[in-house]
C-alpha atoms as a PDB file:
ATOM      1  CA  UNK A   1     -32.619  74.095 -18.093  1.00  0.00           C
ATOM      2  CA  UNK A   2     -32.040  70.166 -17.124  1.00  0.00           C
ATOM      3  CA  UNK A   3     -34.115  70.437 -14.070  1.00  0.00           C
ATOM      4  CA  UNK A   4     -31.678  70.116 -12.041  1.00  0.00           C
ATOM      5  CA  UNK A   5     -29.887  67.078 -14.121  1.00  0.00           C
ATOM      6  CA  UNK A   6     -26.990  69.208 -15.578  1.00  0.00           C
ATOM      7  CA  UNK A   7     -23.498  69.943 -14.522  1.00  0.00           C
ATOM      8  CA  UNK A   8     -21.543  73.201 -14.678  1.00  0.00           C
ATOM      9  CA  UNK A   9     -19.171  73.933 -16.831  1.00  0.00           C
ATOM     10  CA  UNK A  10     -16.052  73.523 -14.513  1.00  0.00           C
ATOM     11  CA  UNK A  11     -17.340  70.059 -13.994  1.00  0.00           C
ATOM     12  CA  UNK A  12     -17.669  69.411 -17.492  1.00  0.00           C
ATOM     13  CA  UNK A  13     -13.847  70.614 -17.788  1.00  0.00           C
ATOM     14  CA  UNK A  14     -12.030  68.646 -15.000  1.00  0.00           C
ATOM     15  CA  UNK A  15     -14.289  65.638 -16.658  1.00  0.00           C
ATOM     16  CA  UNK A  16     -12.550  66.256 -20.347  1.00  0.00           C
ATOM     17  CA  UNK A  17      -9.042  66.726 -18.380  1.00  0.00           C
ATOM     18  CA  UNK A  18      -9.290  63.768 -16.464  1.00  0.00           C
ATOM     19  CA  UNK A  19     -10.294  61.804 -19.437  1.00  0.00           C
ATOM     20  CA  UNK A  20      -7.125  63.589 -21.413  1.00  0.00           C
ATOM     21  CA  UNK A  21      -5.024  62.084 -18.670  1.00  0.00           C
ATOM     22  CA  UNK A  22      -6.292  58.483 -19.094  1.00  0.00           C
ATOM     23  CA  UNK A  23      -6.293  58.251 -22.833  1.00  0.00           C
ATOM     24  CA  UNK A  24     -10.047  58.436 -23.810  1.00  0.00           C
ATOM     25  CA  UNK A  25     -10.177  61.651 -25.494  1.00  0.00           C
ATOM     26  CA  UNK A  26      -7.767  63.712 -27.816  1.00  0.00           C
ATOM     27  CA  UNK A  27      -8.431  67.237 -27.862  1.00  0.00           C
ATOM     28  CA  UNK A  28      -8.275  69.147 -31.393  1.00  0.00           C
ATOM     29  CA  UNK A  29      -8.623  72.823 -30.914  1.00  0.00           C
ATOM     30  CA  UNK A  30      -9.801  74.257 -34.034  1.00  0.00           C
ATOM     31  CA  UNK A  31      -9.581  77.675 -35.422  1.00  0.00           C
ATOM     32  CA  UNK A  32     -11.785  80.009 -37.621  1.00  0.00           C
ATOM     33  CA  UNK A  33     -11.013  81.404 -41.293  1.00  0.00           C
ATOM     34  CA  UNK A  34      -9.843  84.654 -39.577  1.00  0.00           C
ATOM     35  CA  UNK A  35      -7.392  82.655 -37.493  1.00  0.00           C
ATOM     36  CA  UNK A  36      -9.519  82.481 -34.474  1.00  0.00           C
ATOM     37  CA  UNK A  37     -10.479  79.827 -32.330  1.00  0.00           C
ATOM     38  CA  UNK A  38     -13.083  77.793 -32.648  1.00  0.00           C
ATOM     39  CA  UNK A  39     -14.820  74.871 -31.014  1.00  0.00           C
ATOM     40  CA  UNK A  40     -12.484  72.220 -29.331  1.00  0.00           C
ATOM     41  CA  UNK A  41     -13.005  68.621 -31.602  1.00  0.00           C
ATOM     42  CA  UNK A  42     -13.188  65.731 -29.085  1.00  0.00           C
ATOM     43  CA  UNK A  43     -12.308  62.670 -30.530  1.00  0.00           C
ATOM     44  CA  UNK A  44     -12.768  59.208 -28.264  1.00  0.00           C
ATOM     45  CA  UNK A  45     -10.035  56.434 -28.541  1.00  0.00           C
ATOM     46  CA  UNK A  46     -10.681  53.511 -29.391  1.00  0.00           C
ATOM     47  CA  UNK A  47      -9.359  50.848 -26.239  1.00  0.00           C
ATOM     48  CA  UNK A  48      -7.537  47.635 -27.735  1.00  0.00           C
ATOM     49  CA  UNK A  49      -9.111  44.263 -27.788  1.00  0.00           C
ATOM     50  CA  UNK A  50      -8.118  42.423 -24.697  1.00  0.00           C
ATOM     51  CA  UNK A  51      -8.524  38.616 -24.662  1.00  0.00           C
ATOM     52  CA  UNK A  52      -9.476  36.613 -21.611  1.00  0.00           C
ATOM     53  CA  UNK A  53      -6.961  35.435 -19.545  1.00  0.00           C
ATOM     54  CA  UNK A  54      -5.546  32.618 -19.583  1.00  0.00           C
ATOM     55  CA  UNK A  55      -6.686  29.410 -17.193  1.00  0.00           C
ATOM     56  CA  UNK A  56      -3.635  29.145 -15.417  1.00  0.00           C
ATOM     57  CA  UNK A  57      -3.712  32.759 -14.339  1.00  0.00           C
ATOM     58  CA  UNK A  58      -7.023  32.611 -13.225  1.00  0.00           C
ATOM     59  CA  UNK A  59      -7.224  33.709  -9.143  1.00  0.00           C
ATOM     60  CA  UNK A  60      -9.002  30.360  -7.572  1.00  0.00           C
ATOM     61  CA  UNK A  61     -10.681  31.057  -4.451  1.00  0.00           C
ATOM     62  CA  UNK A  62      -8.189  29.845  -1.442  1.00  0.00           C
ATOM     63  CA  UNK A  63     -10.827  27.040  -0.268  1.00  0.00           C
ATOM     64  CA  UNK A  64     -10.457  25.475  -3.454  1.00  0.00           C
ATOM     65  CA  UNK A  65      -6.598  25.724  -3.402  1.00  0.00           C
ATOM     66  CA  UNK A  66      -6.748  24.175  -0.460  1.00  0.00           C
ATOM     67  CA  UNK A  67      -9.135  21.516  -0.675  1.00  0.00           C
ATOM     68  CA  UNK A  68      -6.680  20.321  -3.945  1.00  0.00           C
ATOM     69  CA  UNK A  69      -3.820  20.697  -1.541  1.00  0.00           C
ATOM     70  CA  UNK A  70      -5.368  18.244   0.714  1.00  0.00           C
ATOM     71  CA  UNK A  71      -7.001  15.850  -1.562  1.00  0.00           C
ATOM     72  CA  UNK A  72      -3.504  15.278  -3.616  1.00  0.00           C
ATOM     73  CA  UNK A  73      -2.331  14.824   0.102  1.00  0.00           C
ATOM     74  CA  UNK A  74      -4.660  12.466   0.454  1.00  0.00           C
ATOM     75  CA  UNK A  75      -3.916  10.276  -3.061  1.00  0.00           C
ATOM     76  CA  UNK A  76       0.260  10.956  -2.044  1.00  0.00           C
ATOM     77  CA  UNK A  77      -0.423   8.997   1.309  1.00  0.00           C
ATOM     78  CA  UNK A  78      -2.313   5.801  -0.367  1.00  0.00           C
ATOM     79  CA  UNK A  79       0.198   5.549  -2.696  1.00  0.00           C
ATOM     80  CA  UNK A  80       3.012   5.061  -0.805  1.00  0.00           C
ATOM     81  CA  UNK A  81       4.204   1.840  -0.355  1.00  0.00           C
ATOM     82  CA  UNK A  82       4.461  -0.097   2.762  1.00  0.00           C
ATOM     83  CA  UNK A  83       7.568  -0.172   4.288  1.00  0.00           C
ATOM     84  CA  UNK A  84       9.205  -4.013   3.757  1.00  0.00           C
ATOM     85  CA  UNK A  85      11.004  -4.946   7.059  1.00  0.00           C
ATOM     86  CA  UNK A  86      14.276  -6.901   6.825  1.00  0.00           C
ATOM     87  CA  UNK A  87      14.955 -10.317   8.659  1.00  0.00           C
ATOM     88  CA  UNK A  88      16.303  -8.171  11.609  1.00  0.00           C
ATOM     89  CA  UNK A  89      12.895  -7.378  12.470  1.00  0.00           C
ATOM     90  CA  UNK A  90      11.269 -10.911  12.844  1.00  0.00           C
ATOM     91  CA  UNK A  91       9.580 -11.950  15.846  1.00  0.00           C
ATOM     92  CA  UNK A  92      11.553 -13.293  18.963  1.00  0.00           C
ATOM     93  CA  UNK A  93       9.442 -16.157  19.121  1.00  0.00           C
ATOM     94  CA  UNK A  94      11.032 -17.205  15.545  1.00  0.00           C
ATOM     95  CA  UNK A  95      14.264 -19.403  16.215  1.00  0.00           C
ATOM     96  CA  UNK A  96      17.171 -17.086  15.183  1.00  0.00           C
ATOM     97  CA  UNK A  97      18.787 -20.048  13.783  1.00  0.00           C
ATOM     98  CA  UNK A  98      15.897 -20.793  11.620  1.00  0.00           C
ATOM     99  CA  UNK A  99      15.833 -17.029  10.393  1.00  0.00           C
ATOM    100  CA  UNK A 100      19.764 -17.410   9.874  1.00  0.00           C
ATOM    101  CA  UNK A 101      18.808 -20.149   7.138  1.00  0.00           C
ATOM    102  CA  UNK A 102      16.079 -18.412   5.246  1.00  0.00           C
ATOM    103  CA  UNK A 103      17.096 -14.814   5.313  1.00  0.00           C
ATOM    104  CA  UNK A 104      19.647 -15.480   2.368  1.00  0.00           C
ATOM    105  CA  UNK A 105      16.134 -16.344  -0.206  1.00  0.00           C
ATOM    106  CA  UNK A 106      13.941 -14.736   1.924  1.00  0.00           C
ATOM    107  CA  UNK A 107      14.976 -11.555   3.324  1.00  0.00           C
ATOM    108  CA  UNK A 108      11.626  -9.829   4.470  1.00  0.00           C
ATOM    109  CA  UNK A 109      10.912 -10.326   8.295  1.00  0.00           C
ATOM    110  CA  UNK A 110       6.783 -11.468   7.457  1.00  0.00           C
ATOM    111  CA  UNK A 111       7.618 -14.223   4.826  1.00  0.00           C
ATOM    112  CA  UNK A 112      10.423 -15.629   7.432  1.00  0.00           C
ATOM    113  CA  UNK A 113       7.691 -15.613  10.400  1.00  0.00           C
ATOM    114  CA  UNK A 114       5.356 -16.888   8.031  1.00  0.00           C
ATOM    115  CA  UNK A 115       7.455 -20.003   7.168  1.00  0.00           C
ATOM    116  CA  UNK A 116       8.178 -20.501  10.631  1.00  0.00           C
ATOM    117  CA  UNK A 117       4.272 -20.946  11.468  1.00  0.00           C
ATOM    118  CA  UNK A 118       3.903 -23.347   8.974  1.00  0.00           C
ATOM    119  CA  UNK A 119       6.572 -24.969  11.025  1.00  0.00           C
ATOM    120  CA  UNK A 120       4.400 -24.666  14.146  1.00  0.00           C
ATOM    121  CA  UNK A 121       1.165 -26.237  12.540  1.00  0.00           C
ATOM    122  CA  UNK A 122       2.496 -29.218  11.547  1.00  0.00           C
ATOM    123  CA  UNK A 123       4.253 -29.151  14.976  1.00  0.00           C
ATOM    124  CA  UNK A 124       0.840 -29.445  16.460  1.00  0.00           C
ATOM    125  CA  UNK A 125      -0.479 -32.182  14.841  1.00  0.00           C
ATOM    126  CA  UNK A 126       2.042 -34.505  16.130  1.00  0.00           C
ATOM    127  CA  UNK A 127       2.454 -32.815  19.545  1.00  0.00           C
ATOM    128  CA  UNK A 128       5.716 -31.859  19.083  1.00  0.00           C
ATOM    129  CA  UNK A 129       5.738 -28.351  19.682  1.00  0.00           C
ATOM    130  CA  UNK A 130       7.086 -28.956  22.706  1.00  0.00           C
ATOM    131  CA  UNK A 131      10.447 -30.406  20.998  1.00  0.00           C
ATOM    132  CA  UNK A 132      11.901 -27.530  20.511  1.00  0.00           C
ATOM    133  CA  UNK A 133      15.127 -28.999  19.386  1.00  0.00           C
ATOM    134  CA  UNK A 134      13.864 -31.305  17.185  1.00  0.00           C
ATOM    135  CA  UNK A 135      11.267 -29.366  15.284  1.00  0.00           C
ATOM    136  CA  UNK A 136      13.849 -26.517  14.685  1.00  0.00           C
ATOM    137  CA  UNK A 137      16.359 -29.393  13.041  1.00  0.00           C
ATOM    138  CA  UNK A 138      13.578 -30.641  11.088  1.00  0.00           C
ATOM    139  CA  UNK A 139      12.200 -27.139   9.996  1.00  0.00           C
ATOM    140  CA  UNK A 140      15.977 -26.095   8.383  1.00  0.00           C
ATOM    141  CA  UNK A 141      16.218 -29.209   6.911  1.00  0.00           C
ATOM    142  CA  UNK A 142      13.199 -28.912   5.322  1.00  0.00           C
ATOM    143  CA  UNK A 143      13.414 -26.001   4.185  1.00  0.00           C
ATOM    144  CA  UNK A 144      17.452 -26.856   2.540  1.00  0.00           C
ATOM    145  CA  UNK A 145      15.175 -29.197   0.565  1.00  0.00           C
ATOM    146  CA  UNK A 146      12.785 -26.742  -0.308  1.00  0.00           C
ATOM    147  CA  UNK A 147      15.253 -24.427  -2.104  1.00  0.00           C
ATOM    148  CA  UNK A 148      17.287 -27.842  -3.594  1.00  0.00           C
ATOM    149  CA  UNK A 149      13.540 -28.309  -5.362  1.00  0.00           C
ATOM    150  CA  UNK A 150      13.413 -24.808  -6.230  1.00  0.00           C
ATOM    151  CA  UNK A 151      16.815 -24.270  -7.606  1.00  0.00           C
ATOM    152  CA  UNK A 152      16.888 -27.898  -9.476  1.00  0.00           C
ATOM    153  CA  UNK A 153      13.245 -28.893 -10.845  1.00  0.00           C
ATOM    154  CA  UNK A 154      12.499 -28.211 -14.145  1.00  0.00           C
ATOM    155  CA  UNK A 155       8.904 -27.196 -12.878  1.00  0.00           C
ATOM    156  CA  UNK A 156       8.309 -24.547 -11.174  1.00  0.00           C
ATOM    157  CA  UNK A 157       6.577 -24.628  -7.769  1.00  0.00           C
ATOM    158  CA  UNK A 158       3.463 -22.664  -7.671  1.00  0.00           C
ATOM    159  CA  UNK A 159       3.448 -21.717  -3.851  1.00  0.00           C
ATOM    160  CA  UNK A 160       6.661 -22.419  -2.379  1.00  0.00           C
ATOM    161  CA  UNK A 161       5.459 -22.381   1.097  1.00  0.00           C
ATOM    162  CA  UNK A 162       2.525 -24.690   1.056  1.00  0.00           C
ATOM    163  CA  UNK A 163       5.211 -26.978  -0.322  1.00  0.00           C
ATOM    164  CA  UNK A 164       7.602 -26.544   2.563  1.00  0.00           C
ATOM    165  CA  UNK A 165       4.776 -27.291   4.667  1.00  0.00           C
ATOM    166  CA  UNK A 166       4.185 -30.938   3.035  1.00  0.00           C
ATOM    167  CA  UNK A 167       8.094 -31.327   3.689  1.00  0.00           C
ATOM    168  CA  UNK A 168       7.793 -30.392   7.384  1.00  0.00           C
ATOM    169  CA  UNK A 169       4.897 -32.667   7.640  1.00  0.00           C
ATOM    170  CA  UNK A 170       6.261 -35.727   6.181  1.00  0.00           C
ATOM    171  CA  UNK A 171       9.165 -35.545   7.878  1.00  0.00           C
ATOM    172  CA  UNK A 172       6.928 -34.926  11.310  1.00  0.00           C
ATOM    173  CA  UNK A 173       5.241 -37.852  10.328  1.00  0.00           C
ATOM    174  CA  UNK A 174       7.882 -40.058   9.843  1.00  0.00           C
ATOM    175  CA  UNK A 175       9.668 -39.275  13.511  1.00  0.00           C
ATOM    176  CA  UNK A 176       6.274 -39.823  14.851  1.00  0.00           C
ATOM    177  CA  UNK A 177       5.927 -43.344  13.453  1.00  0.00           C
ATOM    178  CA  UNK A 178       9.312 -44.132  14.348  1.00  0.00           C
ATOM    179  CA  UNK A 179       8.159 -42.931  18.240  1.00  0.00           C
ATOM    180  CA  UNK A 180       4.970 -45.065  18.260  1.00  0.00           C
ATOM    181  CA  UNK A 181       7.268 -48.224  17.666  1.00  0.00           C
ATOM    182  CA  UNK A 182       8.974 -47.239  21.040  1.00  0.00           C
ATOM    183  CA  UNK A 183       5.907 -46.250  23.231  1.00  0.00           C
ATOM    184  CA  UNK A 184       4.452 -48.491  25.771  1.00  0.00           C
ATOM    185  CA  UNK A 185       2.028 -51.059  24.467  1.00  0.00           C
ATOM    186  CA  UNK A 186      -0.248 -49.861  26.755  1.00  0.00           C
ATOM    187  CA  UNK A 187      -0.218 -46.068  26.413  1.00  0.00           C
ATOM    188  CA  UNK A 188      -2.370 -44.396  22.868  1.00  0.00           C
ATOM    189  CA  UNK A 189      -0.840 -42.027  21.035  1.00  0.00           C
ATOM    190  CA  UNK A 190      -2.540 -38.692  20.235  1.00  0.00           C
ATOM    191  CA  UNK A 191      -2.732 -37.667  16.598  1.00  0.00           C
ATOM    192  CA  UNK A 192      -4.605 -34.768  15.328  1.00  0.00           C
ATOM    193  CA  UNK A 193      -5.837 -34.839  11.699  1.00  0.00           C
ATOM    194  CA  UNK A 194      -5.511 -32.242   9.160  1.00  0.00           C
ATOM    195  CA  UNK A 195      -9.447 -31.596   9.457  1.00  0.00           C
ATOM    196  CA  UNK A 196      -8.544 -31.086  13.289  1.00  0.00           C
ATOM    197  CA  UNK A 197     -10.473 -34.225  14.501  1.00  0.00           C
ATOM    198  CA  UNK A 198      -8.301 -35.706  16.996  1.00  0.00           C
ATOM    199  CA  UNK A 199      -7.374 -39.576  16.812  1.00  0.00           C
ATOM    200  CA  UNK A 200      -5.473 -41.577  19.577  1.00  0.00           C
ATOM    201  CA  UNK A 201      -3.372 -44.444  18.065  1.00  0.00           C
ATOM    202  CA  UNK A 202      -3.389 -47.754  20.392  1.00  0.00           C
ATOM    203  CA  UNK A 203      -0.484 -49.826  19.840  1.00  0.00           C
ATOM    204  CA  UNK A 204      -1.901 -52.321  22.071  1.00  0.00           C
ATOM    205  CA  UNK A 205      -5.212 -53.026  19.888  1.00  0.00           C
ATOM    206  CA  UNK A 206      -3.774 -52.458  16.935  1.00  0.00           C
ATOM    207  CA  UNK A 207      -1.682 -55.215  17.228  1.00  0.00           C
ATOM    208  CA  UNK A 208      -4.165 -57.829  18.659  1.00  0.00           C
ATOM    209  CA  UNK A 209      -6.937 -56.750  16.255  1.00  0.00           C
ATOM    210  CA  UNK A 210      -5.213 -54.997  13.397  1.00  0.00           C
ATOM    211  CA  UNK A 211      -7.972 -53.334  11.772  1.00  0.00           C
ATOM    212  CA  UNK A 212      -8.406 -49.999  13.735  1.00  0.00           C
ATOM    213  CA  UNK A 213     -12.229 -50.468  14.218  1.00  0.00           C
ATOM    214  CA  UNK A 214     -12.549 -49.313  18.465  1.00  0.00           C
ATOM    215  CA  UNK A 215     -10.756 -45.940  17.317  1.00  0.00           C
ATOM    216  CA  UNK A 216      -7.675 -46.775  16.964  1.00  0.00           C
ATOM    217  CA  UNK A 217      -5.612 -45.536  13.839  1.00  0.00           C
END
Protein backbone atom coordinates (compact mmCIF):
# COMPACT_ATOMS: atom_id res chain seq x y z
CA UNK A 1 0.00 0.00 0.00
CA UNK A 2 3.12 2.46 0.96
CA UNK A 3 5.39 0.81 -1.46
CA UNK A 4 7.24 -0.53 0.76
CA UNK A 5 7.40 2.80 3.15
CA UNK A 6 5.00 1.47 5.89
CA UNK A 7 5.47 -0.32 9.12
CA UNK A 8 3.43 -3.15 10.65
CA UNK A 9 1.30 -2.87 13.13
CA UNK A 10 3.45 -4.43 16.00
CA UNK A 11 5.91 -1.76 15.12
CA UNK A 12 3.47 0.85 15.26
CA UNK A 13 2.58 -0.58 18.91
CA UNK A 14 6.01 -0.94 20.64
CA UNK A 15 6.43 2.79 18.98
CA UNK A 16 3.12 4.16 21.03
CA UNK A 17 4.47 2.05 24.21
CA UNK A 18 7.77 3.32 24.13
CA UNK A 19 6.53 6.79 23.72
CA UNK A 20 3.92 5.99 26.83
CA UNK A 21 7.05 5.23 28.79
CA UNK A 22 8.83 8.55 28.05
CA UNK A 23 5.96 10.92 28.49
CA UNK A 24 5.01 11.97 24.88
CA UNK A 25 1.75 10.42 24.53
CA UNK A 26 -1.31 9.73 26.90
CA UNK A 27 -3.45 7.07 25.80
CA UNK A 28 -7.42 7.59 26.10
CA UNK A 29 -9.22 4.45 25.24
CA UNK A 30 -12.60 5.33 24.24
CA UNK A 31 -15.74 3.38 24.18
CA UNK A 32 -18.93 3.18 21.95
CA UNK A 33 -22.70 4.09 22.94
CA UNK A 34 -23.23 0.31 23.49
CA UNK A 35 -20.34 0.26 25.93
CA UNK A 36 -17.83 -1.00 23.52
CA UNK A 37 -14.55 0.02 22.67
CA UNK A 38 -13.63 2.26 20.40
CA UNK A 39 -10.61 3.92 18.88
CA UNK A 40 -7.65 4.65 21.33
CA UNK A 41 -7.34 8.92 21.53
CA UNK A 42 -3.61 9.78 21.44
CA UNK A 43 -2.94 12.91 22.86
CA UNK A 44 0.93 14.42 22.59
CA UNK A 45 2.40 16.32 25.67
CA UNK A 46 3.44 19.25 25.50
CA UNK A 47 7.57 19.30 26.79
CA UNK A 48 8.30 22.42 29.16
CA UNK A 49 10.24 25.40 28.05
CA UNK A 50 13.83 24.89 28.92
CA UNK A 51 16.12 27.96 29.00
CA UNK A 52 19.75 27.93 27.98
CA UNK A 53 22.14 27.24 30.37
CA UNK A 54 23.81 29.26 32.13
CA UNK A 55 27.62 30.61 31.15
CA UNK A 56 29.25 29.27 34.00
CA UNK A 57 27.97 25.78 33.34
CA UNK A 58 28.91 25.81 29.97
CA UNK A 59 31.53 22.59 29.18
CA UNK A 60 34.76 24.63 27.68
CA UNK A 61 36.84 22.54 25.59
CA UNK A 62 40.01 21.33 27.86
CA UNK A 63 42.58 23.32 25.49
CA UNK A 64 40.95 26.35 26.41
CA UNK A 65 40.90 25.48 30.17
CA UNK A 66 44.19 25.02 29.90
CA UNK A 67 45.56 27.66 27.91
CA UNK A 68 43.67 30.10 30.84
CA UNK A 69 45.42 27.92 33.35
CA UNK A 70 48.67 28.81 31.88
CA UNK A 71 48.24 32.32 30.83
CA UNK A 72 46.98 33.38 34.58
CA UNK A 73 50.25 31.37 35.38
CA UNK A 74 51.90 33.43 33.35
CA UNK A 75 50.39 37.10 34.75
CA UNK A 76 50.86 35.26 38.67
CA UNK A 77 54.71 34.98 37.87
CA UNK A 78 55.23 38.81 36.60
CA UNK A 79 53.55 39.95 39.37
CA UNK A 80 55.40 38.76 41.99
CA UNK A 81 57.69 40.85 43.53
CA UNK A 82 61.35 40.53 43.68
CA UNK A 83 62.66 39.18 46.58
CA UNK A 84 64.54 42.26 48.74
CA UNK A 85 67.78 40.77 50.27
CA UNK A 86 68.79 41.91 53.77
CA UNK A 87 72.31 43.44 54.67
CA UNK A 88 73.43 39.79 55.40
CA UNK A 89 73.60 39.23 51.84
CA UNK A 90 75.97 42.09 50.65
CA UNK A 91 78.98 41.45 48.78
CA UNK A 92 82.32 40.37 50.55
CA UNK A 93 84.11 42.91 48.82
CA UNK A 94 81.88 45.56 50.91
CA UNK A 95 83.77 46.37 54.31
CA UNK A 96 81.61 44.64 56.99
CA UNK A 97 82.26 47.54 59.12
CA UNK A 98 80.92 49.88 56.60
CA UNK A 99 77.70 47.62 56.20
CA UNK A 100 77.56 47.56 60.18
CA UNK A 101 76.97 51.49 59.89
CA UNK A 102 74.38 51.68 57.19
CA UNK A 103 72.32 48.61 57.72
CA UNK A 104 70.38 50.42 60.65
CA UNK A 105 68.77 53.20 57.59
CA UNK A 106 69.50 51.05 54.98
CA UNK A 107 68.75 47.54 55.44
CA UNK A 108 68.60 46.06 51.79
CA UNK A 109 71.96 44.34 50.73
CA UNK A 110 71.91 46.44 46.90
CA UNK A 111 71.44 50.02 48.36
CA UNK A 112 74.41 49.14 51.02
CA UNK A 113 76.75 47.86 47.99
CA UNK A 114 75.57 50.65 46.12
CA UNK A 115 76.75 53.27 48.68
CA UNK A 116 79.85 51.53 49.07
CA UNK A 117 80.73 52.05 45.18
CA UNK A 118 80.14 55.47 45.40
CA UNK A 119 82.79 55.12 48.01
CA UNK A 120 85.09 53.42 45.48
CA UNK A 121 84.69 56.15 42.67
CA UNK A 122 85.68 58.87 44.48
CA UNK A 123 88.42 56.52 45.82
CA UNK A 124 89.74 56.47 42.33
CA UNK A 125 90.05 59.81 41.56
CA UNK A 126 92.50 60.48 44.19
CA UNK A 127 94.25 57.07 44.00
CA UNK A 128 93.35 56.03 47.15
CA UNK A 129 91.75 52.89 46.66
CA UNK A 130 94.56 51.38 47.73
CA UNK A 131 94.10 52.97 51.41
CA UNK A 132 92.02 50.72 52.53
CA UNK A 133 92.03 52.00 56.03
CA UNK A 134 91.61 55.33 55.32
CA UNK A 135 88.90 55.33 52.72
CA UNK A 136 86.76 52.98 54.97
CA UNK A 137 87.18 55.81 58.00
CA UNK A 138 86.31 58.41 55.63
CA UNK A 139 83.33 56.49 53.95
CA UNK A 140 81.47 55.97 57.72
CA UNK A 141 82.14 59.26 58.52
CA UNK A 142 80.64 60.46 55.68
CA UNK A 143 78.00 58.77 55.65
CA UNK A 144 77.24 59.73 59.92
CA UNK A 145 77.01 63.13 58.19
CA UNK A 146 74.81 62.09 55.62
CA UNK A 147 72.03 60.88 57.96
CA UNK A 148 72.89 64.12 60.56
CA UNK A 149 71.69 66.16 57.13
CA UNK A 150 68.91 63.90 56.65
CA UNK A 151 67.53 63.70 60.09
CA UNK A 152 68.18 67.66 60.83
CA UNK A 153 67.62 69.87 57.52
CA UNK A 154 64.55 71.38 57.06
CA UNK A 155 64.92 70.44 53.25
CA UNK A 156 64.71 67.44 52.14
CA UNK A 157 67.47 65.81 50.06
CA UNK A 158 66.34 64.72 46.73
CA UNK A 159 68.85 61.74 46.17
CA UNK A 160 70.50 60.89 49.26
CA UNK A 161 73.25 59.04 47.69
CA UNK A 162 74.55 61.39 45.09
CA UNK A 163 74.84 63.56 48.19
CA UNK A 164 76.93 61.13 50.17
CA UNK A 165 79.03 60.97 47.24
CA UNK A 166 79.87 64.92 47.31
CA UNK A 167 80.69 64.19 51.14
CA UNK A 168 83.10 61.34 50.31
CA UNK A 169 84.62 63.49 47.72
CA UNK A 170 85.28 66.54 49.61
CA UNK A 171 86.58 64.92 52.26
CA UNK A 172 88.94 62.80 49.60
CA UNK A 173 89.86 65.98 48.42
CA UNK A 174 90.82 67.57 51.36
CA UNK A 175 93.33 64.51 52.61
CA UNK A 176 94.69 64.74 49.18
CA UNK A 177 95.65 68.41 49.45
CA UNK A 178 96.88 67.94 52.78
CA UNK A 179 99.28 64.91 51.06
CA UNK A 180 100.52 67.13 48.19
CA UNK A 181 101.95 69.60 50.92
CA UNK A 182 104.11 66.56 52.10
CA UNK A 183 105.24 65.02 48.71
CA UNK A 184 108.59 65.56 47.28
CA UNK A 185 109.03 68.77 45.36
CA UNK A 186 110.13 66.87 42.71
CA UNK A 187 107.60 64.05 42.30
CA UNK A 188 103.73 65.15 40.36
CA UNK A 189 100.87 64.08 41.77
CA UNK A 190 98.22 62.18 39.75
CA UNK A 191 94.68 63.52 39.84
CA UNK A 192 91.92 62.28 37.76
CA UNK A 193 89.02 64.66 36.96
CA UNK A 194 85.44 64.02 37.24
CA UNK A 195 85.24 64.00 33.24
CA UNK A 196 88.03 61.20 33.64
CA UNK A 197 90.85 63.31 32.00
CA UNK A 198 93.76 62.67 34.06
CA UNK A 199 95.93 65.70 35.48
CA UNK A 200 99.36 65.35 37.30
CA UNK A 201 99.88 68.16 39.91
CA UNK A 202 103.72 69.43 40.05
CA UNK A 203 104.54 70.91 43.24
CA UNK A 204 107.80 71.83 41.92
CA UNK A 205 106.42 74.22 38.99
CA UNK A 206 103.72 75.25 40.66
CA UNK A 207 105.63 76.92 43.04
CA UNK A 208 108.29 78.58 40.77
CA UNK A 209 105.68 79.59 38.16
CA UNK A 210 102.36 79.58 39.96
CA UNK A 211 100.03 79.67 37.21
CA UNK A 212 99.62 75.95 36.14
CA UNK A 213 100.24 76.68 32.37
CA UNK A 214 102.96 73.34 31.44
CA UNK A 215 100.06 71.03 32.90
CA UNK A 216 100.32 71.38 36.09
CA UNK A 217 97.10 71.87 38.31
Amino acid sequence: MYQGNGISRSTFKRMILKAKDFGILTIYETERKNGSQSSNLYSFSRFPQSEPPKAKKLDQPKETNNLLKTNNQKNNKRNVAPIELDHAFVSDKVPQAFVQSVKYFFSDAKTIEEYWHMVQIAAFRFEFDHHTDDILCIAIQSFKQLIRKLKKSTKSVLKPIAFFYGIVTNKLKELFLNQVTEVSESKPIRYVLETGEVMYYDWLHSENRGDGSDGTI
